[in-house]
C-alpha atoms as a PDB file:
ATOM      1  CA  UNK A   1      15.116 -24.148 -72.962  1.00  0.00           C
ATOM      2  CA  UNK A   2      14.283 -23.512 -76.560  1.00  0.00           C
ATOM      3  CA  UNK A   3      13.265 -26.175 -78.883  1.00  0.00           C
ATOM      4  CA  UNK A   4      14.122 -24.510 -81.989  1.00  0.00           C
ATOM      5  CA  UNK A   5      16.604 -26.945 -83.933  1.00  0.00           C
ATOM      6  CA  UNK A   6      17.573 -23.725 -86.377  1.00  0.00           C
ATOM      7  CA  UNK A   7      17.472 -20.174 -84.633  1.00  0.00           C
ATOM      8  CA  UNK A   8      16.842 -16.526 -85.643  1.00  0.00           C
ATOM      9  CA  UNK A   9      19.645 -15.226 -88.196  1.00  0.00           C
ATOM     10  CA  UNK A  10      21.378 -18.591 -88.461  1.00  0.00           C
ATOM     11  CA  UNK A  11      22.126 -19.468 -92.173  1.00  0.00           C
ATOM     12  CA  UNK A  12      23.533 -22.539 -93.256  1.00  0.00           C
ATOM     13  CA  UNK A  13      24.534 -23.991 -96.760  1.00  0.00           C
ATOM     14  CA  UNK A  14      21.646 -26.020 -97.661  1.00  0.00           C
ATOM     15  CA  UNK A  15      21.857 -28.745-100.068  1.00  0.00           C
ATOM     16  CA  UNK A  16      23.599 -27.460-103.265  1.00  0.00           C
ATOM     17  CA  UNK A  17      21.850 -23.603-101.851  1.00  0.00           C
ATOM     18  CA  UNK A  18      24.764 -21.624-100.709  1.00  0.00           C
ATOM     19  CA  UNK A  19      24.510 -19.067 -98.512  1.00  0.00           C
ATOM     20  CA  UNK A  20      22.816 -15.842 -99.839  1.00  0.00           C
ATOM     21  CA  UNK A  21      25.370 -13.052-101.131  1.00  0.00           C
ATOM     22  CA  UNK A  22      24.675  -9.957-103.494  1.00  0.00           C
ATOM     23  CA  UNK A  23      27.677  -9.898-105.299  1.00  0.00           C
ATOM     24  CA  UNK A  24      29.067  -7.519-108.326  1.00  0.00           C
ATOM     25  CA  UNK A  25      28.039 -10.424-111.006  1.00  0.00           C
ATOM     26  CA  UNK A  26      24.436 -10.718-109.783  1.00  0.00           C
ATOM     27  CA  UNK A  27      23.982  -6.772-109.712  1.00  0.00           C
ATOM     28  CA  UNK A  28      24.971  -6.241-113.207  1.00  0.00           C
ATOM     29  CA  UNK A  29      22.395  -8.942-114.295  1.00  0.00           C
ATOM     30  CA  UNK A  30      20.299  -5.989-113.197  1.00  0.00           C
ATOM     31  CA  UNK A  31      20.013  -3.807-116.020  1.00  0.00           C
ATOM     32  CA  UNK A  32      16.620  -2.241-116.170  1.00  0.00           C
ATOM     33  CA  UNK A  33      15.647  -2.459-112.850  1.00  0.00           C
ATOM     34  CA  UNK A  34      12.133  -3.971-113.732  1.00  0.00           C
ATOM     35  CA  UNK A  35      10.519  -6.589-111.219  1.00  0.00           C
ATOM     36  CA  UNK A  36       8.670  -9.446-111.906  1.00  0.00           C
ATOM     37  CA  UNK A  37       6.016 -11.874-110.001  1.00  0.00           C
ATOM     38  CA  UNK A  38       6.274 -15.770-110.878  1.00  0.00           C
ATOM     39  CA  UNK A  39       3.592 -16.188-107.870  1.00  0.00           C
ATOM     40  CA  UNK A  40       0.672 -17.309-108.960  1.00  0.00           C
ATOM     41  CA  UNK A  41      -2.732 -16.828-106.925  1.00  0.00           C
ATOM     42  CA  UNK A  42      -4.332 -19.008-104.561  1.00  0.00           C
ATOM     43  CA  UNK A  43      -7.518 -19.596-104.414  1.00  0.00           C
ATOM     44  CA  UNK A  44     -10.007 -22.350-103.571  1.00  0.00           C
ATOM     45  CA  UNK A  45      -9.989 -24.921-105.801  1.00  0.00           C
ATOM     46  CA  UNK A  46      -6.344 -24.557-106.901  1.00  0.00           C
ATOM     47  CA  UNK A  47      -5.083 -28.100-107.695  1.00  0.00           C
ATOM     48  CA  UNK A  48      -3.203 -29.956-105.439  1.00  0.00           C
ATOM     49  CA  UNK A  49      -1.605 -33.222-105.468  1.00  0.00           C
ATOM     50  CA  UNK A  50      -4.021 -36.044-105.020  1.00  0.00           C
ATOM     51  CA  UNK A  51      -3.498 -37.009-101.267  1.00  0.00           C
ATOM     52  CA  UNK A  52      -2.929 -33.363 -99.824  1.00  0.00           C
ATOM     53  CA  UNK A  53      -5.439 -31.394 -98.323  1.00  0.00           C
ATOM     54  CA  UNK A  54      -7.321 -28.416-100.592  1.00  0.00           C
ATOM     55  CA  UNK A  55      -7.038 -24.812 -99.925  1.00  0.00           C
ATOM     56  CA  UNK A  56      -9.576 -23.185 -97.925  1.00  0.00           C
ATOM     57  CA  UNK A  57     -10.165 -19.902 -96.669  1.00  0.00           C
ATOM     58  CA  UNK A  58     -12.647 -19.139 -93.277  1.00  0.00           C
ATOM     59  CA  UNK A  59     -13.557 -16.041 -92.472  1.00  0.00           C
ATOM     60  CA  UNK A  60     -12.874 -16.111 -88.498  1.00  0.00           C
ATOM     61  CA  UNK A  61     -13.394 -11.962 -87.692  1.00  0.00           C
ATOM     62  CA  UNK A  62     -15.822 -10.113 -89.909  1.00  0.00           C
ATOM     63  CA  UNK A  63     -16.077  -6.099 -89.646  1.00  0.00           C
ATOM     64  CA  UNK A  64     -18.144  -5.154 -86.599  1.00  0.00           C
ATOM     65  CA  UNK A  65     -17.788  -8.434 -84.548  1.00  0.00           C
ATOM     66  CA  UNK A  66     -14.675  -6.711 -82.396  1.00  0.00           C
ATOM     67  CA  UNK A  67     -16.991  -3.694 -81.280  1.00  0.00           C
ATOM     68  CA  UNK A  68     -14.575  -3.386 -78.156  1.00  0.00           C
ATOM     69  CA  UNK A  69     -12.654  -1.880 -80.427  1.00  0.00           C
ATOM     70  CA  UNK A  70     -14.711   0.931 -82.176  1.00  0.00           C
ATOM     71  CA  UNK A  71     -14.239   2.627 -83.985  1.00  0.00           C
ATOM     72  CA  UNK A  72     -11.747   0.629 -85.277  1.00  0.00           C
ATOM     73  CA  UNK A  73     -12.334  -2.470 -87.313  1.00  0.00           C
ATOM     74  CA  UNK A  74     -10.830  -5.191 -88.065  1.00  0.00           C
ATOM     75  CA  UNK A  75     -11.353  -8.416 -89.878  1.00  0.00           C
ATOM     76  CA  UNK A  76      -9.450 -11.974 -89.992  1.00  0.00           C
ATOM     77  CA  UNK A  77      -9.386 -15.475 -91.315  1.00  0.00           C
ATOM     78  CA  UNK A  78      -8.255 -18.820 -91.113  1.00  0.00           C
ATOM     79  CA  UNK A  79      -6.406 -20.409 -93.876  1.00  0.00           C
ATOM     80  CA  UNK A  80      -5.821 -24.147 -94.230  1.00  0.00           C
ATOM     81  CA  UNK A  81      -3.677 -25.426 -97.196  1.00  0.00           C
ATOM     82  CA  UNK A  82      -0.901 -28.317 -97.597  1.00  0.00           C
ATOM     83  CA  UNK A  83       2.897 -26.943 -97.721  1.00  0.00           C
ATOM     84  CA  UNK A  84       2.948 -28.143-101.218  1.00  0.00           C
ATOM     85  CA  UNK A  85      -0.115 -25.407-102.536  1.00  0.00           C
ATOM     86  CA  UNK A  86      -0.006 -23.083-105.324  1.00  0.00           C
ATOM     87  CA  UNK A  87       3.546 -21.592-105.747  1.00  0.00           C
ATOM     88  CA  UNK A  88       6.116 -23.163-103.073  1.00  0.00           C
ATOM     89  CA  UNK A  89       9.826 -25.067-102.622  1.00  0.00           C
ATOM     90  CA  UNK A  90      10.234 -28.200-101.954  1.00  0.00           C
ATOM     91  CA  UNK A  91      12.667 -29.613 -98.745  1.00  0.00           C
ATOM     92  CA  UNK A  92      15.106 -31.927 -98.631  1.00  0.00           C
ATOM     93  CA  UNK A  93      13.288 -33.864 -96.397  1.00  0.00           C
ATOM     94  CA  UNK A  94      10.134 -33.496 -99.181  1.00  0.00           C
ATOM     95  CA  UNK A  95      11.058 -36.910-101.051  1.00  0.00           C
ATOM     96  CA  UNK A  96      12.950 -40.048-100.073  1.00  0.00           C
ATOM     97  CA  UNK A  97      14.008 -43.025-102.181  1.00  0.00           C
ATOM     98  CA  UNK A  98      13.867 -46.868-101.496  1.00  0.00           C
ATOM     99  CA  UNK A  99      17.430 -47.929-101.452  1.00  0.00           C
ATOM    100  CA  UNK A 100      19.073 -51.256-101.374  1.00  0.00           C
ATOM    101  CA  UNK A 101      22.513 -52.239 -98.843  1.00  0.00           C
ATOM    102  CA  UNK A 102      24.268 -50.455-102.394  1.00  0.00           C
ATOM    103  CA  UNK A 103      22.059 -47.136-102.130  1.00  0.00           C
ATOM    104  CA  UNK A 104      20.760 -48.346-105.273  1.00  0.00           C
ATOM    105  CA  UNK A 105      16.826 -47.832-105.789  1.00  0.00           C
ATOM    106  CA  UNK A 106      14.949 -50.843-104.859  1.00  0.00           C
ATOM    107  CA  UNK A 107      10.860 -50.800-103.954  1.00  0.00           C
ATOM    108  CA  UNK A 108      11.208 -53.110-101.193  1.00  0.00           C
ATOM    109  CA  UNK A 109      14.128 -51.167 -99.439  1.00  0.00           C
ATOM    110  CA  UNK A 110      14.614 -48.362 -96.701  1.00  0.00           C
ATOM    111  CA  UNK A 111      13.405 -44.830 -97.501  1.00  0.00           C
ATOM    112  CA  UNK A 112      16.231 -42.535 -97.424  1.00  0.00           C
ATOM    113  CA  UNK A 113      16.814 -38.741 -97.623  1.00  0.00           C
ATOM    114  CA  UNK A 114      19.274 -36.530 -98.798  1.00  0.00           C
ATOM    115  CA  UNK A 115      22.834 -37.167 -97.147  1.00  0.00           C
ATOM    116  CA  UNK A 116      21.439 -40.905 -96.508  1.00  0.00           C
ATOM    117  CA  UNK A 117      19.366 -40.197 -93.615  1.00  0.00           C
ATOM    118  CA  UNK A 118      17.158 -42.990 -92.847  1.00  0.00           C
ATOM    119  CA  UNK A 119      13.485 -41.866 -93.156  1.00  0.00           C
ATOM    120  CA  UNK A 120      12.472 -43.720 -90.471  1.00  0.00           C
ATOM    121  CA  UNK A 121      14.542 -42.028 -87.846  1.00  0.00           C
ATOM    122  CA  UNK A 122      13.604 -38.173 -88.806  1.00  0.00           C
ATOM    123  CA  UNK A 123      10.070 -37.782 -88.128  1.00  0.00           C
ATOM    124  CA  UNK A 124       8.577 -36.737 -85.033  1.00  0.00           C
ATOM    125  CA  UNK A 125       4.734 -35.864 -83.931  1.00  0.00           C
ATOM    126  CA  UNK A 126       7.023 -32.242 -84.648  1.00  0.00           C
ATOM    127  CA  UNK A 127       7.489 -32.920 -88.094  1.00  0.00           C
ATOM    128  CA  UNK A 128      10.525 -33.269 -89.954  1.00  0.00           C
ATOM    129  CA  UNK A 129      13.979 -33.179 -87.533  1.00  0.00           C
ATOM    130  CA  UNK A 130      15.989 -33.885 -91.025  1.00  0.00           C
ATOM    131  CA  UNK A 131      16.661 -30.847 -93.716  1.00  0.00           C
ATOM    132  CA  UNK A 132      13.289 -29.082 -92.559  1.00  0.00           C
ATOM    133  CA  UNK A 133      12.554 -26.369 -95.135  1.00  0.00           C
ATOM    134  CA  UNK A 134      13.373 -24.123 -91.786  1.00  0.00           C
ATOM    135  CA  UNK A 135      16.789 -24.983 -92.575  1.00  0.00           C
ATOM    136  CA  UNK A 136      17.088 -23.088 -96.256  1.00  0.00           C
ATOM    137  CA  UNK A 137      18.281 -19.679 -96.440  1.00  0.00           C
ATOM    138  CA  UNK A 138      16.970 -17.298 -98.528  1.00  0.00           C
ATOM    139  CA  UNK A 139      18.085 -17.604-102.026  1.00  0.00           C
ATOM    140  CA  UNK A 140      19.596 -15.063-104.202  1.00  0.00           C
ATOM    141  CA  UNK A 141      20.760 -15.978-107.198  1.00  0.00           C
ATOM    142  CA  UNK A 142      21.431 -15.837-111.127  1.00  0.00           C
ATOM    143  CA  UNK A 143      18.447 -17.513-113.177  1.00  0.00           C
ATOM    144  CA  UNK A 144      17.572 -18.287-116.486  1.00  0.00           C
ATOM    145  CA  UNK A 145      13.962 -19.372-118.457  1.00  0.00           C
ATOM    146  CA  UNK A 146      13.898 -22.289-120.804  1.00  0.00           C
ATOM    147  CA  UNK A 147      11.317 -21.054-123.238  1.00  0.00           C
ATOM    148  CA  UNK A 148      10.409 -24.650-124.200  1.00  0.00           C
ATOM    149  CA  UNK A 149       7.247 -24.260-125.959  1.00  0.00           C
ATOM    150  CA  UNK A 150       8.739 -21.377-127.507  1.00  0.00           C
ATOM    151  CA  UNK A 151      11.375 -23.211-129.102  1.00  0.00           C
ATOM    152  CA  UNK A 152       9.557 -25.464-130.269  1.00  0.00           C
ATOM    153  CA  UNK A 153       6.992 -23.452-131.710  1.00  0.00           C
ATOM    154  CA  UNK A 154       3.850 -24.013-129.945  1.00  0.00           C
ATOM    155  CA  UNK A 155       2.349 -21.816-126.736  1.00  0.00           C
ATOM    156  CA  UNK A 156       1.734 -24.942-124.717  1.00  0.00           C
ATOM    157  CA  UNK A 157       3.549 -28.317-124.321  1.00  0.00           C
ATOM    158  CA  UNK A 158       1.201 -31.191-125.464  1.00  0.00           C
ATOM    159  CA  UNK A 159       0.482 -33.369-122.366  1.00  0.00           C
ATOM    160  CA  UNK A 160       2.378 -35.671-120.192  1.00  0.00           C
ATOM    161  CA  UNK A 161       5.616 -34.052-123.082  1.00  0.00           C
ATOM    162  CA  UNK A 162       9.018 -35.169-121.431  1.00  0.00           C
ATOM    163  CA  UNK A 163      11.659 -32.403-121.534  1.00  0.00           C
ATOM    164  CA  UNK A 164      14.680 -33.767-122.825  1.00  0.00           C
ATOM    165  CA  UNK A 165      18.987 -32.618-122.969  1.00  0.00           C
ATOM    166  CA  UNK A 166      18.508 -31.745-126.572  1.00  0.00           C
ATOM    167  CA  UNK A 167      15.146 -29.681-125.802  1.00  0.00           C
ATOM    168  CA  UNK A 168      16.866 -27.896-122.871  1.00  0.00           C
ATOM    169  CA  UNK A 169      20.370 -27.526-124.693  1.00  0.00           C
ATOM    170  CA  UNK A 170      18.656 -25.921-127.715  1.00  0.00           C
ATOM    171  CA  UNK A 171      16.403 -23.623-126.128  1.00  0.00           C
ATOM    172  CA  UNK A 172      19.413 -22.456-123.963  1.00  0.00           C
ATOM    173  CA  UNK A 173      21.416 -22.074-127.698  1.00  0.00           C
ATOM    174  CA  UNK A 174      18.405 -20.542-129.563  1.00  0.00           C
ATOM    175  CA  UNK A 175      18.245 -17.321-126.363  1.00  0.00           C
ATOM    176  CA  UNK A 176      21.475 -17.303-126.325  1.00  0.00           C
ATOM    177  CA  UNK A 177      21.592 -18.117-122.563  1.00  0.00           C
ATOM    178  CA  UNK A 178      24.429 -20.362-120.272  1.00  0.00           C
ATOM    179  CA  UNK A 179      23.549 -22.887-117.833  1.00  0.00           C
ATOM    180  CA  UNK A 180      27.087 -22.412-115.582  1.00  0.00           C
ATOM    181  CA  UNK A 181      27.461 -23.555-111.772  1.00  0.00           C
ATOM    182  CA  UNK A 182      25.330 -21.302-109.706  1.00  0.00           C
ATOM    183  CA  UNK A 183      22.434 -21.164-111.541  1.00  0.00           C
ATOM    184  CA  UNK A 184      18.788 -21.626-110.843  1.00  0.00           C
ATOM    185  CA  UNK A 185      16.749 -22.805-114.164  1.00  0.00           C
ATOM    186  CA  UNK A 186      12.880 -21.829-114.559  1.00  0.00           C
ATOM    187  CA  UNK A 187      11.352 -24.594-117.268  1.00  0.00           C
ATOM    188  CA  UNK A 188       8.533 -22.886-118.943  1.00  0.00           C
ATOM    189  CA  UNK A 189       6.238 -25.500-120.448  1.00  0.00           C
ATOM    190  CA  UNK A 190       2.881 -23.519-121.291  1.00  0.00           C
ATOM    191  CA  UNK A 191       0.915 -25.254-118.616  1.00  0.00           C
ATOM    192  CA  UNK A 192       0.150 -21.583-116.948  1.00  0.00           C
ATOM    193  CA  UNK A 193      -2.840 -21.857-119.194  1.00  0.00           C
ATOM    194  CA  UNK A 194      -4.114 -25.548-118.022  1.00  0.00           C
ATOM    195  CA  UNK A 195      -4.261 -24.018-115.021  1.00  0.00           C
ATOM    196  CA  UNK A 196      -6.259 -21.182-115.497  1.00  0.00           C
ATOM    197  CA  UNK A 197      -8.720 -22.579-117.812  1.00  0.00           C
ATOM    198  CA  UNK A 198      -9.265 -25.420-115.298  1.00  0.00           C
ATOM    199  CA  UNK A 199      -7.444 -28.157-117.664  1.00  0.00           C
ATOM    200  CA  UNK A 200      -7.220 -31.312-115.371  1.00  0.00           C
ATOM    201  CA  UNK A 201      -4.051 -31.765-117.672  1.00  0.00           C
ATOM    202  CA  UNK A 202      -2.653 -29.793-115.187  1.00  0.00           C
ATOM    203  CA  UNK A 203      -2.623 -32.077-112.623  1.00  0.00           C
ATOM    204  CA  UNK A 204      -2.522 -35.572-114.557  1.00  0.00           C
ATOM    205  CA  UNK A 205      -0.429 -34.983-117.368  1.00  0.00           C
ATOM    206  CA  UNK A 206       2.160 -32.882-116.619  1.00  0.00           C
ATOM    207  CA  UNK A 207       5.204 -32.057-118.927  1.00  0.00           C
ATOM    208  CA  UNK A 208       8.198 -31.220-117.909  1.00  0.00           C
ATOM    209  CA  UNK A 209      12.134 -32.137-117.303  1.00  0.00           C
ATOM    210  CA  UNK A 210      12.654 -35.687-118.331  1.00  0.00           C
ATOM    211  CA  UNK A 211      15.921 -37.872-115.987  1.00  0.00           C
ATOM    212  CA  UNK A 212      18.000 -37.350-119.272  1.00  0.00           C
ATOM    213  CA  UNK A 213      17.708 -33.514-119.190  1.00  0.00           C
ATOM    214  CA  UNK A 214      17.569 -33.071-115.751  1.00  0.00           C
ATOM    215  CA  UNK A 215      20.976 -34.992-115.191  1.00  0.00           C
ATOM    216  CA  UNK A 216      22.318 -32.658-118.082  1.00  0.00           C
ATOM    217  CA  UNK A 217      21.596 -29.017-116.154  1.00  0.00           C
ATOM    218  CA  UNK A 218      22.863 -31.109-113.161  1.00  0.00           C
ATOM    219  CA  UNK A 219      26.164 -31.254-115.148  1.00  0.00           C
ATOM    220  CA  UNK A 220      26.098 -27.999-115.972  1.00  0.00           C
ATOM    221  CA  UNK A 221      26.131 -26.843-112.040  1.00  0.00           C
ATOM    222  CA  UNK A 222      22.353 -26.151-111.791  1.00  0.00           C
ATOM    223  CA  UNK A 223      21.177 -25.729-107.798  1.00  0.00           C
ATOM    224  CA  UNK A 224      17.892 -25.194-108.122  1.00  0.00           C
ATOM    225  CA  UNK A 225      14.494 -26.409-110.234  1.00  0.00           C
ATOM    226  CA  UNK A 226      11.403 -24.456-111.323  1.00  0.00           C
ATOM    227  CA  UNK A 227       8.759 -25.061-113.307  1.00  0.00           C
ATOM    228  CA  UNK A 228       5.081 -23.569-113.874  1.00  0.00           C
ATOM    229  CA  UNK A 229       4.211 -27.233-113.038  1.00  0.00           C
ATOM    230  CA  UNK A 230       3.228 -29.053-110.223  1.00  0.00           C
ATOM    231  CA  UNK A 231       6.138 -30.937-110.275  1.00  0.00           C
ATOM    232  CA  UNK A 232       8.669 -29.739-112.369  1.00  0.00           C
ATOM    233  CA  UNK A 233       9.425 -33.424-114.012  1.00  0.00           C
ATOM    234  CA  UNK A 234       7.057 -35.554-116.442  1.00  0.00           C
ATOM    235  CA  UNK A 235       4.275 -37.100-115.067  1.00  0.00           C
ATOM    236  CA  UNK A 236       3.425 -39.894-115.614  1.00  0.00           C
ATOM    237  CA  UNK A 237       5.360 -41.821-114.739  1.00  0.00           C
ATOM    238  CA  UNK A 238       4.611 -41.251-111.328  1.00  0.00           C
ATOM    239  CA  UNK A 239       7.938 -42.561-110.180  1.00  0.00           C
ATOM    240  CA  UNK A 240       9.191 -39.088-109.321  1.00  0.00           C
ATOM    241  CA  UNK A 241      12.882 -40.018-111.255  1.00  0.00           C
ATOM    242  CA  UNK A 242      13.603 -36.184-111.617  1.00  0.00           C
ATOM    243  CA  UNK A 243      12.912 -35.172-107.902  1.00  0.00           C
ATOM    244  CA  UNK A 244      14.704 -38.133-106.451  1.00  0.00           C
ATOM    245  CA  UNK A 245      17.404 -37.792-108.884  1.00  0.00           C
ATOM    246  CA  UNK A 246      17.615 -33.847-107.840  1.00  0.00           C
ATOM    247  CA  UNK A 247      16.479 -33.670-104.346  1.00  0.00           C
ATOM    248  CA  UNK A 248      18.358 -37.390-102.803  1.00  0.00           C
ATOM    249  CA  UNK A 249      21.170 -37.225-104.551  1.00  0.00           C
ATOM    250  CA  UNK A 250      22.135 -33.827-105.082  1.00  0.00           C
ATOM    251  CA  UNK A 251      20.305 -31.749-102.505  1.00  0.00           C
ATOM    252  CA  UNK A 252      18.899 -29.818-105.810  1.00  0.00           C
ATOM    253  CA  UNK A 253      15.117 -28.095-104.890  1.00  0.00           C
ATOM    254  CA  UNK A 254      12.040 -27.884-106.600  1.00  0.00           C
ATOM    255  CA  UNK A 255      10.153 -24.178-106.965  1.00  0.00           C
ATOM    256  CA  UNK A 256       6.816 -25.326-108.343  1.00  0.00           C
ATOM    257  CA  UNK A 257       3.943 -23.976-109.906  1.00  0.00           C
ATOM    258  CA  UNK A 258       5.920 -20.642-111.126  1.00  0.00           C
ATOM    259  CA  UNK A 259       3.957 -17.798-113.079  1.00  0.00           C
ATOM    260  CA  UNK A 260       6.256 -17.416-116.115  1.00  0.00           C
ATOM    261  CA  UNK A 261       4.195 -15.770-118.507  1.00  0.00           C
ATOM    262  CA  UNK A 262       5.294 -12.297-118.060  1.00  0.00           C
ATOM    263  CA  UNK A 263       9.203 -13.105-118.072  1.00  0.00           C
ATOM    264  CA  UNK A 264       8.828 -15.205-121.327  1.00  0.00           C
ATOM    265  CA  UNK A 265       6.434 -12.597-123.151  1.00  0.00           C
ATOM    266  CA  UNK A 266       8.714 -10.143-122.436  1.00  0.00           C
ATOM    267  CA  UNK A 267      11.901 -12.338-123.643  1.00  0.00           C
ATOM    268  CA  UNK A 268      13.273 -12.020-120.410  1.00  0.00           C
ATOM    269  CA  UNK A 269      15.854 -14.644-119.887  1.00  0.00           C
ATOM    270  CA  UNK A 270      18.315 -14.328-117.959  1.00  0.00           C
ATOM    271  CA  UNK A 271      17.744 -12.198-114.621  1.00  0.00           C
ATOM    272  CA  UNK A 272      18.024 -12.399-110.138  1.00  0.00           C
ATOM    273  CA  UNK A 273      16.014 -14.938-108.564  1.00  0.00           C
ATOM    274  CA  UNK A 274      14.949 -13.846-105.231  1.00  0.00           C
ATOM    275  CA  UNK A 275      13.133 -16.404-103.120  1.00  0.00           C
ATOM    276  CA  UNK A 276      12.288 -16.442 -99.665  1.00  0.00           C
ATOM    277  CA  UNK A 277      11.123 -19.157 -98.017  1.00  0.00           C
ATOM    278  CA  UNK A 278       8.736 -19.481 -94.471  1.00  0.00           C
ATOM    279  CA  UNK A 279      10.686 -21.070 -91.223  1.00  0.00           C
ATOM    280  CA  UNK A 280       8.236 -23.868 -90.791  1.00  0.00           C
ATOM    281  CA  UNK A 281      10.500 -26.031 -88.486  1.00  0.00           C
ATOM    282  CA  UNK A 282       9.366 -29.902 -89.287  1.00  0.00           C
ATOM    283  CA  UNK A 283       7.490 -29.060 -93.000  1.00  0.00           C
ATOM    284  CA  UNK A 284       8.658 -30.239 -96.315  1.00  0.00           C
ATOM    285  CA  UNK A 285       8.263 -27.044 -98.256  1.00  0.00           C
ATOM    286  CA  UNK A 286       7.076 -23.515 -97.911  1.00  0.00           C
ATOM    287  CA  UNK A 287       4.588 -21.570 -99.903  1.00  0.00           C
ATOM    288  CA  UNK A 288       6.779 -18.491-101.773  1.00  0.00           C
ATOM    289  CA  UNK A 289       6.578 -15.270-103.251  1.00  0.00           C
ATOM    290  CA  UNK A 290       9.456 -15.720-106.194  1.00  0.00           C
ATOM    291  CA  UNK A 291      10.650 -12.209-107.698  1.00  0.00           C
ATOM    292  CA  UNK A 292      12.886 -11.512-110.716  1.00  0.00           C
ATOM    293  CA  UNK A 293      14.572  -8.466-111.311  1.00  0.00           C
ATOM    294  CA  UNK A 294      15.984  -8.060-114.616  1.00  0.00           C
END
């Protein structure tokens, strides 16, 4: 008997993540046809968060060893990286909250999940058994940019900036861009360049979405996160308000450590978000390949 908990084909709403649909709206955001890569690479050394395991690569097969099969070649590797490396989206299951008898947040309470699951009852030597990332369907969707630091009038955030409602609200105003139910939001910080100049800023000061702003695009019927962060929210504090805020109580995703360079050089604001994540049964998030096609 199989011991799949989510089969082949089988898509399910997922949080606030409908199911996938090209519809007439989402093809006429498609007006010049042009596709874009918010991937960025991995590579050894990429920060990660503190307590997960770096990203290494092994060569395993090298041209020549397989001489059974000459004169073909072939060569292979092994890769090992956490689920939460480079450019990926975050589970359900991915945070949890310590909650009071109320469901209010309390440090010496029970860990629950999204939909009140308790955490202690949905992990197995398997992995997750509660909102696995092989649960999410692919998503397909209208998105927009917040050019932050372009609306403010720098090319990078300064560190550990929180991203508030009026920061979000005007950059929406000043591109002339709606946040309306349905919509995915990529927060464009300038921290693309902390990364690729090595900028431990990166990793311990990170700006981003602040609990005020967040609970504002929230409002405004946002279903999923992004950032070219590592965590989308300001940090510190390390008290992960936005994600728990997002992912606990709304079922709202994370897409972290986006490549958003191109989209906001070329003023590209508003455009299809096409993500498609692994089906890792029992992880917490899956490394992606984000497109947008404007």
């Amino acid at each position: 008997m199989s011991t799949l908990r989510t089969q082949p084909g089988e898509m399910k709403p997922y949080g606030a993540l409908p199911v996938p649909q090209m519809t007439p709206e989402l093809i006429g955001l498609m007006k010049t046809g042009t596709v874009y890569s918010l991937a960025v690479v991995h590579y050894e050394g990429i920060p990660v968060p503190g307590p997960m395991v770096p990203y290494t690569l092994t060569p395993r097969l090298r041209h020549g060893d397989l001489t059974e099969i000459a004169p073909a070649s072939a060569a292979a590797e092994v890769i090992t990286m956490a689920a939460h490396t480079g450019t990926h989206i975050d589970a359900l299951c991915h945070i949890g909250e310590s909650q009071n008898a109320e469901g209010e947040p309390d440090a010496h309470g029970e860990v629950r999940l999204y939909g009140g699951a308790r955490a202690a009852d949905t992990v197995s030597f398997q992995g997750q058994t509660h909102m696995g990332i092989e649960q999410m369907p692919p998503i397909i969707t209208r998105a927009v940019l917040l050019d932050i630091p372009a609306y403010k009038g720098v090319t990078v955030l300064p560190d550990a900036y929180p991203v508030t409602a009026a920061d979000v609200q005007g950059a929406a105003a000043a591109q002339g861009v709606t946040i309306r139910p349905g919509t995915a939001v990529l927060v464009r910080t300038g921290f693309y360049q902390h990364l690729r100049d090595g900028n431990p800023a990166y990793s311990a000061a990170q700006a981003g979405l602040n609990v005020e702003a967040a609970r504002w695009l929230l409002e405004q019927g946002m279903i999923l996160a992004g950032s070219d962060t590592m965590g989308v929210e300001v940090m510190p504090p390390m008290d992960h308000g936005v994600h728990r805020l997002l992912l606990v109580h709304n079922g709202v995703t994370h897409l972290e450590n986006l490549f958003l360079e191109e989209l906001a050089h070329q003023r590209v604001y508003e455009f299809v978000l096409i993500i498609t994540p692994l089906r890792l049964q029992g992880s917490t998030g899956s490394w992606v390949h984000p497109i947008a096609i404007a």
